[in-house]
N, C-alpha and C. Protein backbone atom coordinates (compact mmCIF):
# COMPACT_ATOMS: atom_id res chain seq x y z
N UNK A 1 67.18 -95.21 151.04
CA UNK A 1 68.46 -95.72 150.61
C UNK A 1 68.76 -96.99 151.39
N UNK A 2 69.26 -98.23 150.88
CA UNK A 2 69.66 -98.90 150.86
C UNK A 2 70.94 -100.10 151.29
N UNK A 3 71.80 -99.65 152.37
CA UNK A 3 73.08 -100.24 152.38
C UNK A 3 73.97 -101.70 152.94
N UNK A 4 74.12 -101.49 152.84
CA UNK A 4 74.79 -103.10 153.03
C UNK A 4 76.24 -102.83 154.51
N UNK A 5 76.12 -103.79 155.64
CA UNK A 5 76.85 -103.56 156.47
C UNK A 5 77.43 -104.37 157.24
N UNK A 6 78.56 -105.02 158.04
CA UNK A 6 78.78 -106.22 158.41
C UNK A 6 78.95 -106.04 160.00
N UNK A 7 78.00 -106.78 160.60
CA UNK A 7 77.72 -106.78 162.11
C UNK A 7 78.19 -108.15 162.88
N UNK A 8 79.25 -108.12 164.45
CA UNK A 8 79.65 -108.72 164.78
C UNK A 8 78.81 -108.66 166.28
N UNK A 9 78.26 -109.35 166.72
CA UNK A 9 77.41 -109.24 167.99
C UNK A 9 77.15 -108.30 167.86
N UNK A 10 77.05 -107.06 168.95
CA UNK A 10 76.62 -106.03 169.09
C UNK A 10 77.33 -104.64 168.46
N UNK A 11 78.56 -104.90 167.55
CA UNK A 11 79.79 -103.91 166.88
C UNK A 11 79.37 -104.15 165.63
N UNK A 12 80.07 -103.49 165.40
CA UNK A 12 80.14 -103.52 163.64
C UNK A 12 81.57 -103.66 163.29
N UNK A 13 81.69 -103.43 161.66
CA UNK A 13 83.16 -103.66 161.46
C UNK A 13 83.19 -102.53 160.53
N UNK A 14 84.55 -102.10 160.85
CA UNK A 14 85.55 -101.01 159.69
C UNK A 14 86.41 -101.40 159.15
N UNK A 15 86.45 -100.81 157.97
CA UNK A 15 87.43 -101.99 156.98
C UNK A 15 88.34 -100.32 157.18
N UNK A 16 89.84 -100.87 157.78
CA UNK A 16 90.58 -99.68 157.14
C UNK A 16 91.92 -99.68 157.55
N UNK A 17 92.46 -99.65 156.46
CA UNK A 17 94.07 -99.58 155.77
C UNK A 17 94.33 -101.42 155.77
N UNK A 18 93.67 -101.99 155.53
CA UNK A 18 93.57 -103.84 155.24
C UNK A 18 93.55 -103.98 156.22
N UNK A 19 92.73 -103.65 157.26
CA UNK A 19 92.39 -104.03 158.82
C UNK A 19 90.92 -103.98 159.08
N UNK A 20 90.71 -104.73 159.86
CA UNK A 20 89.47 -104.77 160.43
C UNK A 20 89.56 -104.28 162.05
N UNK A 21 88.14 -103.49 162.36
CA UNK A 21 87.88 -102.67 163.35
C UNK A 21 86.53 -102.94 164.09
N UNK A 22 86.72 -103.49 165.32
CA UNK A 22 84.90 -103.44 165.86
C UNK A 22 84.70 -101.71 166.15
N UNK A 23 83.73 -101.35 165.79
CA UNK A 23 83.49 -99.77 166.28
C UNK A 23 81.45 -99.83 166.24
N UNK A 24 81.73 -98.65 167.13
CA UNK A 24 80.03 -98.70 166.91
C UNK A 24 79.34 -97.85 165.28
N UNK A 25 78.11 -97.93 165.35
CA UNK A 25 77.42 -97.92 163.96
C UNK A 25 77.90 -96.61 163.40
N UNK A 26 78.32 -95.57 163.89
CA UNK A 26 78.64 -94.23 163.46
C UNK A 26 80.11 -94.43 162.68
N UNK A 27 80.67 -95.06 163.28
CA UNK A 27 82.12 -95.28 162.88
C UNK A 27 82.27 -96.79 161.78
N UNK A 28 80.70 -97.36 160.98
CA UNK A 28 81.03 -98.89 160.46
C UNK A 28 81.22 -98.59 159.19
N UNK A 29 81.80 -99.86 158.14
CA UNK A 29 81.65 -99.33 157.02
C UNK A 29 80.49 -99.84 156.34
N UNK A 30 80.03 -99.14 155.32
CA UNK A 30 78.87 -99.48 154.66
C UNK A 30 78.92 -99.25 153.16
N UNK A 31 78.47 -100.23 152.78
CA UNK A 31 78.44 -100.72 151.03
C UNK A 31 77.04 -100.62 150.38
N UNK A 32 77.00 -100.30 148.92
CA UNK A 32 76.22 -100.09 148.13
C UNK A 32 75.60 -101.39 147.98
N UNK A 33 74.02 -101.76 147.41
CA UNK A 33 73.59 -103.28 147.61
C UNK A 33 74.65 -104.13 146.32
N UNK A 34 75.20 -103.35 145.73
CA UNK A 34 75.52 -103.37 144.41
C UNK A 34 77.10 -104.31 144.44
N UNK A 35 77.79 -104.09 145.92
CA UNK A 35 79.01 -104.62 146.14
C UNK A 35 78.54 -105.89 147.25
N UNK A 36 77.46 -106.79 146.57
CA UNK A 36 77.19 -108.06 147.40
C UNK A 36 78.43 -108.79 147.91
N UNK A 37 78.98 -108.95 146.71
CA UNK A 37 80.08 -109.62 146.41
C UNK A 37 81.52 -109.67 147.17
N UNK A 38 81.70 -108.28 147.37
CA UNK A 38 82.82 -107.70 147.96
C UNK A 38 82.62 -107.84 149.71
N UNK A 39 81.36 -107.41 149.70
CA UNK A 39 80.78 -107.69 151.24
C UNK A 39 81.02 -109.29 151.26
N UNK A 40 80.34 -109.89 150.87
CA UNK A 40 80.29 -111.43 150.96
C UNK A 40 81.92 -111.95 150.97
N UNK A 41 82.43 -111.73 150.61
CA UNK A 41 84.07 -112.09 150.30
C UNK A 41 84.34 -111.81 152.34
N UNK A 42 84.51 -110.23 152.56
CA UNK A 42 84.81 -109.69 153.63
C UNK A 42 84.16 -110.77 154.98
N UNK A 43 83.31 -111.00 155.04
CA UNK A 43 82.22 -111.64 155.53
C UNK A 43 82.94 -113.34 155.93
N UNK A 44 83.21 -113.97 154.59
CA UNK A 44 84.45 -115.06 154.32
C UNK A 44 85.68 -114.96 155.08
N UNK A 45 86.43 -113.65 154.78
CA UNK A 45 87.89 -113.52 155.61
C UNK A 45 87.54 -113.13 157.04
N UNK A 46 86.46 -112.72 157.64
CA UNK A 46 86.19 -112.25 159.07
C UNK A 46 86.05 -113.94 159.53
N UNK A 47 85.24 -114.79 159.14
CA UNK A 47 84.69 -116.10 160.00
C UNK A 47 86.39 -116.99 159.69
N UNK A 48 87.10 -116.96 158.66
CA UNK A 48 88.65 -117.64 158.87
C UNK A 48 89.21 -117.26 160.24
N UNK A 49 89.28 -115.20 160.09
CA UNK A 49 90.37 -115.29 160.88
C UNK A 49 89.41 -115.10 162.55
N UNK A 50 88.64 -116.04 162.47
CA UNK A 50 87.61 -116.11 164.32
C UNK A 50 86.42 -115.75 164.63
N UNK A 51 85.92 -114.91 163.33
CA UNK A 51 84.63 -113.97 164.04
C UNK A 51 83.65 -115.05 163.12
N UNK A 52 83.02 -115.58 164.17
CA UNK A 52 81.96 -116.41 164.10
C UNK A 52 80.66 -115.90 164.47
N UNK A 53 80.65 -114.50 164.56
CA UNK A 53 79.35 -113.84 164.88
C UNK A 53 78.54 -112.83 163.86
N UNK A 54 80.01 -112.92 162.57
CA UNK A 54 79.72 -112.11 161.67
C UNK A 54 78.18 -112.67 160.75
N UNK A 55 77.64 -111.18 160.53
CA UNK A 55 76.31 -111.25 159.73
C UNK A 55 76.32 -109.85 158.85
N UNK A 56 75.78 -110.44 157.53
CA UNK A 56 75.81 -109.66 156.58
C UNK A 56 73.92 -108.84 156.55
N UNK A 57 73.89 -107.53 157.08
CA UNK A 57 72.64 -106.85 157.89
C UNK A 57 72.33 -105.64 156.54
N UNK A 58 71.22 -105.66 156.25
CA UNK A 58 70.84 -104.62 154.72
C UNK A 58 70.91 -103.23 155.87
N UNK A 59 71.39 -102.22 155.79
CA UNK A 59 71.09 -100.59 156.85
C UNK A 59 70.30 -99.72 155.61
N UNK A 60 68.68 -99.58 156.27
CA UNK A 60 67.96 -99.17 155.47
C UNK A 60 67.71 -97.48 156.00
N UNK A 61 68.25 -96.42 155.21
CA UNK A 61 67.92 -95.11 155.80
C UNK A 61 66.81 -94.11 155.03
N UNK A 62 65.99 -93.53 155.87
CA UNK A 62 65.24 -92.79 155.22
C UNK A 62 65.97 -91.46 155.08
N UNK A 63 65.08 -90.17 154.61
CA UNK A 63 65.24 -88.68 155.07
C UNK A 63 63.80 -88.20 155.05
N UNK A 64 63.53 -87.62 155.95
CA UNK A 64 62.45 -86.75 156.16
C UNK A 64 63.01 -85.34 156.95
N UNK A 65 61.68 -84.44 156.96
CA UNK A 65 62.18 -83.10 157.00
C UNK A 65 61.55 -83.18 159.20
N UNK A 66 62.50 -82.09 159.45
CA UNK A 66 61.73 -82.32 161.23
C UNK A 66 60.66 -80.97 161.28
């Protein structure tokens, strides 16, 4: 699987209640490849309001059995 995720130096970001959040990877939000768009927009309003570190990062997950 496939996802789409927006990384600020070493944080990530949470989109939540029209806020943005640095949190680590357990707590980021993550998008379908399918919402480029929406990511890319988000991505736009993070570098306005300062974050110049933002990068748009594919989070590729497997499943296997242990």
């Amino acid at each position: 699987m496939e996802l789409l995720i927006l990384k600020s130096g070493r944080e990530y970001i949470r989109f939540k209640d029209n806020g943005y959040l640095l949190v680590s990877l357990d707590k980021a939000s993550v998008f379908p490849l399918d919402r480029i768009n929406a990511v890319q927009e988000h991505e736009a309003y993070l570098k306005k309001k300062g974050f110049h570190n933002i990068r748009i990062k594919k989070l590729v997950l497997t499943e296997e059995d242990l």
